[in-house]
PDB file of N, CA and C in Angstrom:
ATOM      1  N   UNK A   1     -13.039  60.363 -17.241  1.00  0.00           N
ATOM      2  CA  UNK A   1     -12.725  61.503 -18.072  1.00  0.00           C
ATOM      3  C   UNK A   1     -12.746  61.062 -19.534  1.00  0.00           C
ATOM      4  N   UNK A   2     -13.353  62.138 -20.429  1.00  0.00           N
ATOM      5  CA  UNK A   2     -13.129  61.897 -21.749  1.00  0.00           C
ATOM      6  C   UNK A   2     -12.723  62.254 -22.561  1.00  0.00           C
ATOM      7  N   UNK A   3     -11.576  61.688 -23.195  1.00  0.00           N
ATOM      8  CA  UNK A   3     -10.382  62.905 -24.118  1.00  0.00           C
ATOM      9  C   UNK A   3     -10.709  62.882 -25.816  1.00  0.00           C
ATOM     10  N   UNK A   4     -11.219  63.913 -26.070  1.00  0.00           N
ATOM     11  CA  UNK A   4     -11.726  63.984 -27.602  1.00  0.00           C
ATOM     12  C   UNK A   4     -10.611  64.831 -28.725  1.00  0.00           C
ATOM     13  N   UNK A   5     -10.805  63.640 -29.908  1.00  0.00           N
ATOM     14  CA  UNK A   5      -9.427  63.749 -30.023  1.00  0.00           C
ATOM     15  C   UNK A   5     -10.146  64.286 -32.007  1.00  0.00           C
ATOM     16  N   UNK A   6      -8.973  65.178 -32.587  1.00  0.00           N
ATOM     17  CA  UNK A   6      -9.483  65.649 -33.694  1.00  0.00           C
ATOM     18  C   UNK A   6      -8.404  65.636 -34.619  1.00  0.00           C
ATOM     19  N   UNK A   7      -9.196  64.869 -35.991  1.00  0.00           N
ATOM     20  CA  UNK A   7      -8.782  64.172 -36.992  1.00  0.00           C
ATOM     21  C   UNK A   7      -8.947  65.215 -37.959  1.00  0.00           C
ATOM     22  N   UNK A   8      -7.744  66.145 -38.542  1.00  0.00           N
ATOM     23  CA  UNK A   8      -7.902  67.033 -39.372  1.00  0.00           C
ATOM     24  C   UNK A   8      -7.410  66.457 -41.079  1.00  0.00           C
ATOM     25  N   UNK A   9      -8.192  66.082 -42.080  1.00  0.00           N
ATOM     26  CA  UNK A   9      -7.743  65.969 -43.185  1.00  0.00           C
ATOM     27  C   UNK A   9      -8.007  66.762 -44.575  1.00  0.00           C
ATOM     28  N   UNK A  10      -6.857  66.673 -45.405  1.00  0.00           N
ATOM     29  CA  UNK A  10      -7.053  67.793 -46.491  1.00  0.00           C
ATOM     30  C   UNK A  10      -8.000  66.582 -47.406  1.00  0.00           C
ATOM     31  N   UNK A  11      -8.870  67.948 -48.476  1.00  0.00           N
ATOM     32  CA  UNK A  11      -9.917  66.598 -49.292  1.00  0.00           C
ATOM     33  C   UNK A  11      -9.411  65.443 -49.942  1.00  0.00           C
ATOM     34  N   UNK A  12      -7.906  66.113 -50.718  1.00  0.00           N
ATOM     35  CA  UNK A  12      -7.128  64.697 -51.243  1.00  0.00           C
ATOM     36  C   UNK A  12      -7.232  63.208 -50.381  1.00  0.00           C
ATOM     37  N   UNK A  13      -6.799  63.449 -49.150  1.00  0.00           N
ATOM     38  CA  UNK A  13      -6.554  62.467 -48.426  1.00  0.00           C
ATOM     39  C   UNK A  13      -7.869  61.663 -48.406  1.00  0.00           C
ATOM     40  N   UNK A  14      -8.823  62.413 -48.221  1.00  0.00           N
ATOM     41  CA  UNK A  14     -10.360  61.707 -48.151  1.00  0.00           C
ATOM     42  C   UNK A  14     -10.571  61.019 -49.582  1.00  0.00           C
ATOM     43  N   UNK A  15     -10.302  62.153 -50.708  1.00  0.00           N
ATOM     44  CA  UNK A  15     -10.975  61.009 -51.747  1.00  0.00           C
ATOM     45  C   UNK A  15     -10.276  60.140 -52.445  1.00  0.00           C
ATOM     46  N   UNK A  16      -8.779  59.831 -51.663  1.00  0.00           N
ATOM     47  CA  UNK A  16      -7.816  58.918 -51.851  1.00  0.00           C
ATOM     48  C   UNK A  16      -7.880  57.398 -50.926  1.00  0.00           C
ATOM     49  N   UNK A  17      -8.561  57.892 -49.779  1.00  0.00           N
ATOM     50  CA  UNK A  17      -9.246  56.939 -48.928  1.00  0.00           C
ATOM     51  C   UNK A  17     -10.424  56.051 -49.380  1.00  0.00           C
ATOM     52  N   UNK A  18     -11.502  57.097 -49.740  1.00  0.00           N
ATOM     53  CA  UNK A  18     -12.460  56.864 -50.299  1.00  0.00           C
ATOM     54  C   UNK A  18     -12.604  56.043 -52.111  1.00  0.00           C
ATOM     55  N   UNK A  19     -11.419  56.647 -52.971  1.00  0.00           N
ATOM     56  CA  UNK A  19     -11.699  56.192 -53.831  1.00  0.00           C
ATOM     57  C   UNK A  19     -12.198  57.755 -54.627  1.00  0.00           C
ATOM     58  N   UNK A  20     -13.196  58.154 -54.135  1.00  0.00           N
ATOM     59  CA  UNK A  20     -13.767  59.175 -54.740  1.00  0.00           C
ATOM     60  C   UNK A  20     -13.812  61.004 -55.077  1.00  0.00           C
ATOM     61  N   UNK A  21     -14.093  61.273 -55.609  1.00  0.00           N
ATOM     62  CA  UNK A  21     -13.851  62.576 -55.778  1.00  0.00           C
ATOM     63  C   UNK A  21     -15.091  63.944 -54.729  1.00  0.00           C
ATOM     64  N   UNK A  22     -14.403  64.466 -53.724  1.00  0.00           N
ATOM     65  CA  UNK A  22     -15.736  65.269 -53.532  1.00  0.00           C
ATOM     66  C   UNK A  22     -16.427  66.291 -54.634  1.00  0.00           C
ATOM     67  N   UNK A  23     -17.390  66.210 -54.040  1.00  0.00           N
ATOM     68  CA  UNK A  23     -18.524  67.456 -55.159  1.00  0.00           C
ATOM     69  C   UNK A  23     -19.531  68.411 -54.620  1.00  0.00           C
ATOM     70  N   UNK A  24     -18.805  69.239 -54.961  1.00  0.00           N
ATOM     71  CA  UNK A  24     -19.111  70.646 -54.339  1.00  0.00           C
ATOM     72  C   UNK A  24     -20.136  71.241 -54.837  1.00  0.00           C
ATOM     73  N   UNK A  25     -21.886  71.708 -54.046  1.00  0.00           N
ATOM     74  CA  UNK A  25     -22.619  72.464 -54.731  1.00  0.00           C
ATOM     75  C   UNK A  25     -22.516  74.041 -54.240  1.00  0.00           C
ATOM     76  N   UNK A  26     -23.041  75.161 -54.929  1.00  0.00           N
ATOM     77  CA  UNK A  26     -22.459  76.511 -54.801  1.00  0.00           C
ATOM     78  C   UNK A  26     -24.010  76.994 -54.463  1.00  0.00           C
ATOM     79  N   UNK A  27     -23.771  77.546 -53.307  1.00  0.00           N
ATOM     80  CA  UNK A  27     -25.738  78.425 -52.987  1.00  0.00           C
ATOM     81  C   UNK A  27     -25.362  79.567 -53.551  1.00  0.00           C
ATOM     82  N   UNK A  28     -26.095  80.951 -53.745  1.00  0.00           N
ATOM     83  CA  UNK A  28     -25.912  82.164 -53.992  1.00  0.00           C
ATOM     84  C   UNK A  28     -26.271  82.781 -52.641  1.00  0.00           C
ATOM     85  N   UNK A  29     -25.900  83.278 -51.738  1.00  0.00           N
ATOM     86  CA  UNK A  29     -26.345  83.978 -50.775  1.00  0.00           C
ATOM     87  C   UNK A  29     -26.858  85.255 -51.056  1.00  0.00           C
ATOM     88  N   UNK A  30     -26.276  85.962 -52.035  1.00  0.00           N
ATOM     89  CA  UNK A  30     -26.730  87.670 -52.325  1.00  0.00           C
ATOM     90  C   UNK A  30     -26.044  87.193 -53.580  1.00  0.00           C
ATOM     91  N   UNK A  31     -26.287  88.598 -54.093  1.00  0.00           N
ATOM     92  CA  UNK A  31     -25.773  89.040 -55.232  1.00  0.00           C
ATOM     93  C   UNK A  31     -24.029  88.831 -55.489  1.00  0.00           C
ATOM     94  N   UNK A  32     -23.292  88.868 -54.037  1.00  0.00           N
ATOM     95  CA  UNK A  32     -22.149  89.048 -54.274  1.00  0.00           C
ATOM     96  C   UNK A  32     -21.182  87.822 -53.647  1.00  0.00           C
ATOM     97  N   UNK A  33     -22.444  86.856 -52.950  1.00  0.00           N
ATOM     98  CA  UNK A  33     -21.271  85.912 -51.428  1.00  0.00           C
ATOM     99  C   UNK A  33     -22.073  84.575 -52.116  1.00  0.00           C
ATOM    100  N   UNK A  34     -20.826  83.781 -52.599  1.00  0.00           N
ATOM    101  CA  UNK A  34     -21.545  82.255 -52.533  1.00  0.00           C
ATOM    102  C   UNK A  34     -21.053  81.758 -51.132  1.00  0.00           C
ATOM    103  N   UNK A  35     -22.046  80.451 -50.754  1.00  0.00           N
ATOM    104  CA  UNK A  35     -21.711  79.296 -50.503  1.00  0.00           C
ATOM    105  C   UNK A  35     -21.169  78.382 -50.889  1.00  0.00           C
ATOM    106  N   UNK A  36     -20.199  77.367 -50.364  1.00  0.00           N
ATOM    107  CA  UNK A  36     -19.523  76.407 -51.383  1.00  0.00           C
ATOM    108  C   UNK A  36     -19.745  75.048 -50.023  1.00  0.00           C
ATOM    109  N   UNK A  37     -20.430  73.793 -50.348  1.00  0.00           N
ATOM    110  CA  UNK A  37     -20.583  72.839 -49.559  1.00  0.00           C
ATOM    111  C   UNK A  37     -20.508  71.661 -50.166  1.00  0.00           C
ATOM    112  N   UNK A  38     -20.069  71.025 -49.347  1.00  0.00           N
ATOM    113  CA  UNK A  38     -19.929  69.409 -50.281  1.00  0.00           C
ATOM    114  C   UNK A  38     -21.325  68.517 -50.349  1.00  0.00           C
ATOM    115  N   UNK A  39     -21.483  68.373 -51.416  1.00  0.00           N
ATOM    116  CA  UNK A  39     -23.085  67.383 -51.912  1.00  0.00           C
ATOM    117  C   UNK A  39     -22.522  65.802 -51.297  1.00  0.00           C
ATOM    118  N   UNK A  40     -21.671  65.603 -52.007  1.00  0.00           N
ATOM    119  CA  UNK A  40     -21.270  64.189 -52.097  1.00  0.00           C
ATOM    120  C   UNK A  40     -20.154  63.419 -52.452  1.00  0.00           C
ATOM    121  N   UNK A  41     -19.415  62.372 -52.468  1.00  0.00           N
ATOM    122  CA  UNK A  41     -18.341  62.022 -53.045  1.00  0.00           C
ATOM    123  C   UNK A  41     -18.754  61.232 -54.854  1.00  0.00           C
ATOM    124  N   UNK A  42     -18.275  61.211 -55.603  1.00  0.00           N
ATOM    125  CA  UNK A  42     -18.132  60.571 -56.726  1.00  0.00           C
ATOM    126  C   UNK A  42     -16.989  59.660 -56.852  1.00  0.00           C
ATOM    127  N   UNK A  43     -17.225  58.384 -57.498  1.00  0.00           N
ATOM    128  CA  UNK A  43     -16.373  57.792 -58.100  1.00  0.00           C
ATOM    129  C   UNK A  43     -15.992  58.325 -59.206  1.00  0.00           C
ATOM    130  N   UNK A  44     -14.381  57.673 -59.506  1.00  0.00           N
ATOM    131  CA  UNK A  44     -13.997  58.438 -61.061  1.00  0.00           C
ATOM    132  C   UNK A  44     -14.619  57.800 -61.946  1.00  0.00           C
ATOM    133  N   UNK A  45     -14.859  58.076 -63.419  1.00  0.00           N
ATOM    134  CA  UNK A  45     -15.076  57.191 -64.157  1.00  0.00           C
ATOM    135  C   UNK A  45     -16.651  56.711 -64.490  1.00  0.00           C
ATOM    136  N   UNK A  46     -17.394  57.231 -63.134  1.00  0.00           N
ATOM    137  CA  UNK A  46     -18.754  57.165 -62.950  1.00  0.00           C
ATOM    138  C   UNK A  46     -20.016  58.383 -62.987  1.00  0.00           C
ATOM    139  N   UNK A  47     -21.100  57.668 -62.921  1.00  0.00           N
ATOM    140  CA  UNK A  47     -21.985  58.809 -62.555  1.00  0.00           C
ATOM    141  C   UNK A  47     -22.442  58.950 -61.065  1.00  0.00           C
ATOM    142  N   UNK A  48     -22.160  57.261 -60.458  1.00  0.00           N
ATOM    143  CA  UNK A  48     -22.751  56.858 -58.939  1.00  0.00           C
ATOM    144  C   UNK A  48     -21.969  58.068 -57.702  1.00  0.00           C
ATOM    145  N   UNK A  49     -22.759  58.769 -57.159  1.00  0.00           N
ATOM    146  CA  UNK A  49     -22.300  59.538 -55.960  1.00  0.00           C
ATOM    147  C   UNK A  49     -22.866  58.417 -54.508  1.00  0.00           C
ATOM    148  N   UNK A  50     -22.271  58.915 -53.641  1.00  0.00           N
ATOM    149  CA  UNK A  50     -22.030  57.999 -52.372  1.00  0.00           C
ATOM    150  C   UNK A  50     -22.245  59.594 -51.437  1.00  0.00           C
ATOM    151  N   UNK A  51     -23.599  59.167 -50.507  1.00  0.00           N
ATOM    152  CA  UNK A  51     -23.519  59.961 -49.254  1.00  0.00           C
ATOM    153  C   UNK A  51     -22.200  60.475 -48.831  1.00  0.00           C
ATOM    154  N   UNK A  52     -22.350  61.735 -47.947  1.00  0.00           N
ATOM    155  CA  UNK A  52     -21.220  62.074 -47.465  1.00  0.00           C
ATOM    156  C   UNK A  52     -21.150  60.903 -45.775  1.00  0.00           C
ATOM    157  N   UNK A  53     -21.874  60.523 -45.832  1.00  0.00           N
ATOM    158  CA  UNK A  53     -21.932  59.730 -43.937  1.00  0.00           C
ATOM    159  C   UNK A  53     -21.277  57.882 -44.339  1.00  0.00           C
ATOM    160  N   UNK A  54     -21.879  58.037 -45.574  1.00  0.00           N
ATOM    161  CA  UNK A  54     -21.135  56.390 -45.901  1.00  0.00           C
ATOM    162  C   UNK A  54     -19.894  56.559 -46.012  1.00  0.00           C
ATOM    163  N   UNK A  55     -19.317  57.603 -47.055  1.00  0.00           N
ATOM    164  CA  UNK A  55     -17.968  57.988 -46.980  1.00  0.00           C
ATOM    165  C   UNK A  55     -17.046  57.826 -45.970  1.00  0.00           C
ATOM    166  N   UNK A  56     -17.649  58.684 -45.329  1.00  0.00           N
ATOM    167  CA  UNK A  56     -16.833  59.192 -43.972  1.00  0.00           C
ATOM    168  C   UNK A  56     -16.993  58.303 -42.801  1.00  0.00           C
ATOM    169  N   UNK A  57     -17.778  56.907 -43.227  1.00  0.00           N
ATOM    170  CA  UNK A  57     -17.546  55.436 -42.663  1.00  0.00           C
ATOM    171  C   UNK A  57     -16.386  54.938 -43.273  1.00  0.00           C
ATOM    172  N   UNK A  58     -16.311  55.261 -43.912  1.00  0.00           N
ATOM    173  CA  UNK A  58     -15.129  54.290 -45.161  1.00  0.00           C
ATOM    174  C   UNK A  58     -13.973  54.865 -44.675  1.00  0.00           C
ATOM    175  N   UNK A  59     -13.693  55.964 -44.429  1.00  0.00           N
ATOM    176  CA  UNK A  59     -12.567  56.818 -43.884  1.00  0.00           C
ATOM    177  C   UNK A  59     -12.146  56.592 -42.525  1.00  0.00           C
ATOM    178  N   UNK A  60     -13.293  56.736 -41.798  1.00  0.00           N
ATOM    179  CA  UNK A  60     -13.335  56.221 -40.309  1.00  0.00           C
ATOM    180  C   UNK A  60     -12.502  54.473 -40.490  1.00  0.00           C
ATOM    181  N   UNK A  61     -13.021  53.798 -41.093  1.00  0.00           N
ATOM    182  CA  UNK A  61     -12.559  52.070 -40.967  1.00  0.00           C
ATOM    183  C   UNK A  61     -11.543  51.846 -41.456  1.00  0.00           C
ATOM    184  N   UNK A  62     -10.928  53.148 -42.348  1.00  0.00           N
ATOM    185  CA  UNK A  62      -9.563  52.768 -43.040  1.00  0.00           C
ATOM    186  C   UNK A  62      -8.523  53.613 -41.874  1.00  0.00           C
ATOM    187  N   UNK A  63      -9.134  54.194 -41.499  1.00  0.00           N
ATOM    188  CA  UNK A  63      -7.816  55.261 -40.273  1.00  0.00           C
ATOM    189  C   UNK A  63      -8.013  54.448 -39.090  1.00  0.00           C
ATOM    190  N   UNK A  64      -9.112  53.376 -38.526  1.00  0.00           N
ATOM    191  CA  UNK A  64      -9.054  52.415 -37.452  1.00  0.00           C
ATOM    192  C   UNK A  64      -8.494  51.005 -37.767  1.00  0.00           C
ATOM    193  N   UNK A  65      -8.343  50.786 -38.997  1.00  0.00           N
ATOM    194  CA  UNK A  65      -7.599  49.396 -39.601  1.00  0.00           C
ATOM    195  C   UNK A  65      -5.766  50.084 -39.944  1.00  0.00           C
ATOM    196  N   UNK A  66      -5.596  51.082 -39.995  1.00  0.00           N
ATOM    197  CA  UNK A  66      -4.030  51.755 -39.878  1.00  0.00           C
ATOM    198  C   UNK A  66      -3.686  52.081 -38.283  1.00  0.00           C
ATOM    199  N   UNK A  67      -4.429  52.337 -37.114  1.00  0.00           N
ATOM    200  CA  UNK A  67      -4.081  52.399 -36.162  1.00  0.00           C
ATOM    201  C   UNK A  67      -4.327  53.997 -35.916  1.00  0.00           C
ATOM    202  N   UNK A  68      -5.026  54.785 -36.334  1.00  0.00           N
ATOM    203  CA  UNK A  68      -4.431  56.169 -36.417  1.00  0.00           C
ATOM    204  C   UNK A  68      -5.853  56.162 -35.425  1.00  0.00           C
ATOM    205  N   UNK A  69      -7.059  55.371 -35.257  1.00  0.00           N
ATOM    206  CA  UNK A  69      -8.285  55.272 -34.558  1.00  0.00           C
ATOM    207  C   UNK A  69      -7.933  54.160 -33.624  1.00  0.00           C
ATOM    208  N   UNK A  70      -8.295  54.601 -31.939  1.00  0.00           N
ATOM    209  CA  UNK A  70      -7.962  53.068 -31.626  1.00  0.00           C
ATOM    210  C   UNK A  70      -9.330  51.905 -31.501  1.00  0.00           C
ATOM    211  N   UNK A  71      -9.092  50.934 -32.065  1.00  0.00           N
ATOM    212  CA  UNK A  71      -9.860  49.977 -32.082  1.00  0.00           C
ATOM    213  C   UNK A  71     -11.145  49.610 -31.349  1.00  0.00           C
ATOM    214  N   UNK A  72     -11.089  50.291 -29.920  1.00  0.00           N
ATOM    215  CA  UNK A  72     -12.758  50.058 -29.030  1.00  0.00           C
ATOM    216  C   UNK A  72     -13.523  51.683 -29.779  1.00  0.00           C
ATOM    217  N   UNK A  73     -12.480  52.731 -30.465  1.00  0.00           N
ATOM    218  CA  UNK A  73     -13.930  53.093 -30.084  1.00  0.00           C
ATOM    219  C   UNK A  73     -14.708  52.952 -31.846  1.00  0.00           C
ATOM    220  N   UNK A  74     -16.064  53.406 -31.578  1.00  0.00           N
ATOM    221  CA  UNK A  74     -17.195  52.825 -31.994  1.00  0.00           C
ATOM    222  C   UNK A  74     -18.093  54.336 -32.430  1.00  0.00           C
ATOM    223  N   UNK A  75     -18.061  55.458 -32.112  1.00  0.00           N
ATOM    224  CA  UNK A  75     -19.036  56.517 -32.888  1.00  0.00           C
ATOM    225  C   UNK A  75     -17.924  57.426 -33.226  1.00  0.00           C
ATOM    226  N   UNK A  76     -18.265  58.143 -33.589  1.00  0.00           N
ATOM    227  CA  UNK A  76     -17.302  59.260 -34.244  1.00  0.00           C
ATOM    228  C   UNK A  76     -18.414  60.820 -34.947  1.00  0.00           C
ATOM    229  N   UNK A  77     -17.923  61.540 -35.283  1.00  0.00           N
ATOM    230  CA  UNK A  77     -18.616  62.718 -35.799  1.00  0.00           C
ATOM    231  C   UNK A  77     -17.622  63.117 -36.493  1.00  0.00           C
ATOM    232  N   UNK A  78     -18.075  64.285 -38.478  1.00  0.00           N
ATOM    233  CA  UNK A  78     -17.555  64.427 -38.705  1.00  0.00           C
ATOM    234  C   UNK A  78     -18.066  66.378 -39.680  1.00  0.00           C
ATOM    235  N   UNK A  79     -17.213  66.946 -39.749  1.00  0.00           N
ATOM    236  CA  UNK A  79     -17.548  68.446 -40.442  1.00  0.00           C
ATOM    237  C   UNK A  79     -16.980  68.325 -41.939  1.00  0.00           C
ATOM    238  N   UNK A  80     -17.520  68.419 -42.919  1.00  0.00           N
ATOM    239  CA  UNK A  80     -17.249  68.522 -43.953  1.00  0.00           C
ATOM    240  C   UNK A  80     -17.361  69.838 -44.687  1.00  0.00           C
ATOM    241  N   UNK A  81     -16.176  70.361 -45.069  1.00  0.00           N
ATOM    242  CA  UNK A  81     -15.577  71.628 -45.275  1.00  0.00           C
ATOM    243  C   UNK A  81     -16.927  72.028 -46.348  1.00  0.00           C
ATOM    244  N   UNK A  82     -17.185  73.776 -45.895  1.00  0.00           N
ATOM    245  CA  UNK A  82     -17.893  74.461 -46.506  1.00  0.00           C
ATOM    246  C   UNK A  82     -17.192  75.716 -46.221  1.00  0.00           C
ATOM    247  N   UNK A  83     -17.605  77.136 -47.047  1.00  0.00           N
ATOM    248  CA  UNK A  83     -17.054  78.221 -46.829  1.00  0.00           C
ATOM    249  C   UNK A  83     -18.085  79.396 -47.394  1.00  0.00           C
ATOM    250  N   UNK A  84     -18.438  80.351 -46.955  1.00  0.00           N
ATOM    251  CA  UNK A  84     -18.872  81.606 -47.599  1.00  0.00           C
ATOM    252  C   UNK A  84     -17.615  82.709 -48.432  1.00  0.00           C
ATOM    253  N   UNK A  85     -17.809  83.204 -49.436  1.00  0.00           N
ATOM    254  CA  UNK A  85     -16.946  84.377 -49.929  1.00  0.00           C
ATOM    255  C   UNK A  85     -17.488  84.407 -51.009  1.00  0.00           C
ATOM    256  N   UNK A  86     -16.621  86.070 -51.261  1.00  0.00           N
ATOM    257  CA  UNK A  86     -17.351  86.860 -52.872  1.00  0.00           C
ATOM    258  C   UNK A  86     -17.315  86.480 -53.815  1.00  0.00           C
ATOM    259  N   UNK A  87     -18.221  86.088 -54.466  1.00  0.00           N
ATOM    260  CA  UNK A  87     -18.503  85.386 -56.271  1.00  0.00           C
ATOM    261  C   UNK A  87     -17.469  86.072 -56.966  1.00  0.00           C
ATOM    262  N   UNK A  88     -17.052  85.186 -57.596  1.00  0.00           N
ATOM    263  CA  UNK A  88     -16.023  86.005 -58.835  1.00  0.00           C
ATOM    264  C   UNK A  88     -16.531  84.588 -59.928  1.00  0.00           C
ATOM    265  N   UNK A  89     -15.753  85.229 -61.279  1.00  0.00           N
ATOM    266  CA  UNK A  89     -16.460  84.003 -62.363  1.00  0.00           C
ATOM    267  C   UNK A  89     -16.296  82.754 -62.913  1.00  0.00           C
ATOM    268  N   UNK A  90     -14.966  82.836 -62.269  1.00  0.00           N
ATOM    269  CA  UNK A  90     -14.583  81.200 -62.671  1.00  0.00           C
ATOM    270  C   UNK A  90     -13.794  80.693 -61.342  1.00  0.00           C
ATOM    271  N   UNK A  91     -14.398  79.834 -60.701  1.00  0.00           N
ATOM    272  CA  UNK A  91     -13.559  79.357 -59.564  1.00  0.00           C
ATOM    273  C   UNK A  91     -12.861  77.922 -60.180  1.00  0.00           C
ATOM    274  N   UNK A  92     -11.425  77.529 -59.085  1.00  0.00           N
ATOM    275  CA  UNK A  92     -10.515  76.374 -59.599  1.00  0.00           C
ATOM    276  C   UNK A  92     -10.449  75.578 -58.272  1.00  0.00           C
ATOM    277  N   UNK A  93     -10.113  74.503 -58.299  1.00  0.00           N
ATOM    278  CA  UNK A  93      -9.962  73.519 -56.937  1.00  0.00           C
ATOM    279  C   UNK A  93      -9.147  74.214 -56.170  1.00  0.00           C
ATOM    280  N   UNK A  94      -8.249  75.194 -56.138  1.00  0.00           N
ATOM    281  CA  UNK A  94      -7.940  75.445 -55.033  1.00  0.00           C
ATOM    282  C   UNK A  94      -8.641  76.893 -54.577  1.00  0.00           C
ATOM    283  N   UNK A  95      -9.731  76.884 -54.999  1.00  0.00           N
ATOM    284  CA  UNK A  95     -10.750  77.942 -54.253  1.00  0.00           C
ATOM    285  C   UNK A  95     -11.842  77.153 -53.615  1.00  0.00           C
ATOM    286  N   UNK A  96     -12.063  76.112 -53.964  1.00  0.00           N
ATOM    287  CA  UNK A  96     -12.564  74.903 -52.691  1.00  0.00           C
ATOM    288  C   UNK A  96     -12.248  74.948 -51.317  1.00  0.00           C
ATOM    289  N   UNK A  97     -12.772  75.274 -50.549  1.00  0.00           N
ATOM    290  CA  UNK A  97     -12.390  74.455 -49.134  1.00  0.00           C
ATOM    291  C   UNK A  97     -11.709  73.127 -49.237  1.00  0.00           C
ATOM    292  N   UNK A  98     -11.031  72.761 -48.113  1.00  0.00           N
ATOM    293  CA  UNK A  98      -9.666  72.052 -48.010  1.00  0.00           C
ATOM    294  C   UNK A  98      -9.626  71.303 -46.907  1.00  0.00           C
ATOM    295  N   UNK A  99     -10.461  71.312 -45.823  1.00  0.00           N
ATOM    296  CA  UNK A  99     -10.864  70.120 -44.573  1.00  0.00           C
ATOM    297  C   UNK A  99     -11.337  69.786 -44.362  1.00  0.00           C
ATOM    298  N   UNK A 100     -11.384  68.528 -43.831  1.00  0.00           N
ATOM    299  CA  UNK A 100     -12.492  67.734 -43.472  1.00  0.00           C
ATOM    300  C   UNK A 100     -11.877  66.996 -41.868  1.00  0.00           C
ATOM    301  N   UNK A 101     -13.142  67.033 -41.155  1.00  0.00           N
ATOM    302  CA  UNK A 101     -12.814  67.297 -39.403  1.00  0.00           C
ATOM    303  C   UNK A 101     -13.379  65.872 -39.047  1.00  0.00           C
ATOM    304  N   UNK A 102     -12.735  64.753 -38.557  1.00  0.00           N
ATOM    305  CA  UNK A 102     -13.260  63.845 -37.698  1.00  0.00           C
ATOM    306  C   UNK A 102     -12.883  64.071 -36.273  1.00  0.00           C
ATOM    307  N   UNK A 103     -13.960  64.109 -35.694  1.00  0.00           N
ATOM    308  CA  UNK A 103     -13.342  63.703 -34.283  1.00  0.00           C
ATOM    309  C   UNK A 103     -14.036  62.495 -33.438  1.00  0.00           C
ATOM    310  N   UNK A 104     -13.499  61.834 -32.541  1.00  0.00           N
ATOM    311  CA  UNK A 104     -13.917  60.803 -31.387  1.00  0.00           C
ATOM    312  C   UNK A 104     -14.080  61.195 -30.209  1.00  0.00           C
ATOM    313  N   UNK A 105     -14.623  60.635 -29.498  1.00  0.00           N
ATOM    314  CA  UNK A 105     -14.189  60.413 -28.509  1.00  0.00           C
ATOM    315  C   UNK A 105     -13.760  59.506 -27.402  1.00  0.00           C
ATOM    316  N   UNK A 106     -12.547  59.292 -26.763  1.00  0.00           N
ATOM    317  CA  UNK A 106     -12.588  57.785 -25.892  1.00  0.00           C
ATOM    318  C   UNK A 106     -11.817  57.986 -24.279  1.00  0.00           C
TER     319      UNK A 106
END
């Protein structure tokens, strides 16, 4: 049997793990509904962005070196928060999406 187990974190936690800041690009769907999806993580201080899959290695090895992953297992999958809703003109970080989903299985 295989019990799959799910790792829910807010973005802080990730780019406190990571080091880095996520970065959000915005699609236009219509006239009235963006998209909001994460491009990539950034370092502070920098211009260098870091894949979202290297990241979310870095996250994975720091939650299996704390114990919160147990140690045999070895793949993982992960959802990185996106959202649809109505354009308005100035959006703020907390109109960002807010999770990011690992799960295992072992």
């Amino acid at each position: 049997m295989n019990v799959t187990t799910i790792i829910e974190l807010e973005n802080k936690e990730v780019e406190k793990m990571t080091g880095a800041k996520l970065v959000f690009t915005q699609e236009h769907i219509d006239e009235n509904i963006v998209e909001t999806c994460v491009e990539c993580l950034k370092f502070e201080g920098s211009n260098q962005c870091i894949d979202t899959d290297d990241a979310m290695q870095m996250v994975f090895d720091k939650l299996k070196l704390e114990g919160t992953i147990p140690e045999n297992v070895q793949e993982f999958s992960f959802q990185m928060p996106s959202c649809e809703r109505i354009k308005k003109d100035v959006y703020n970080e907390s109109d960002m999406p807010q999770k990011v989903i690992i799960t295992f299985m072992s």
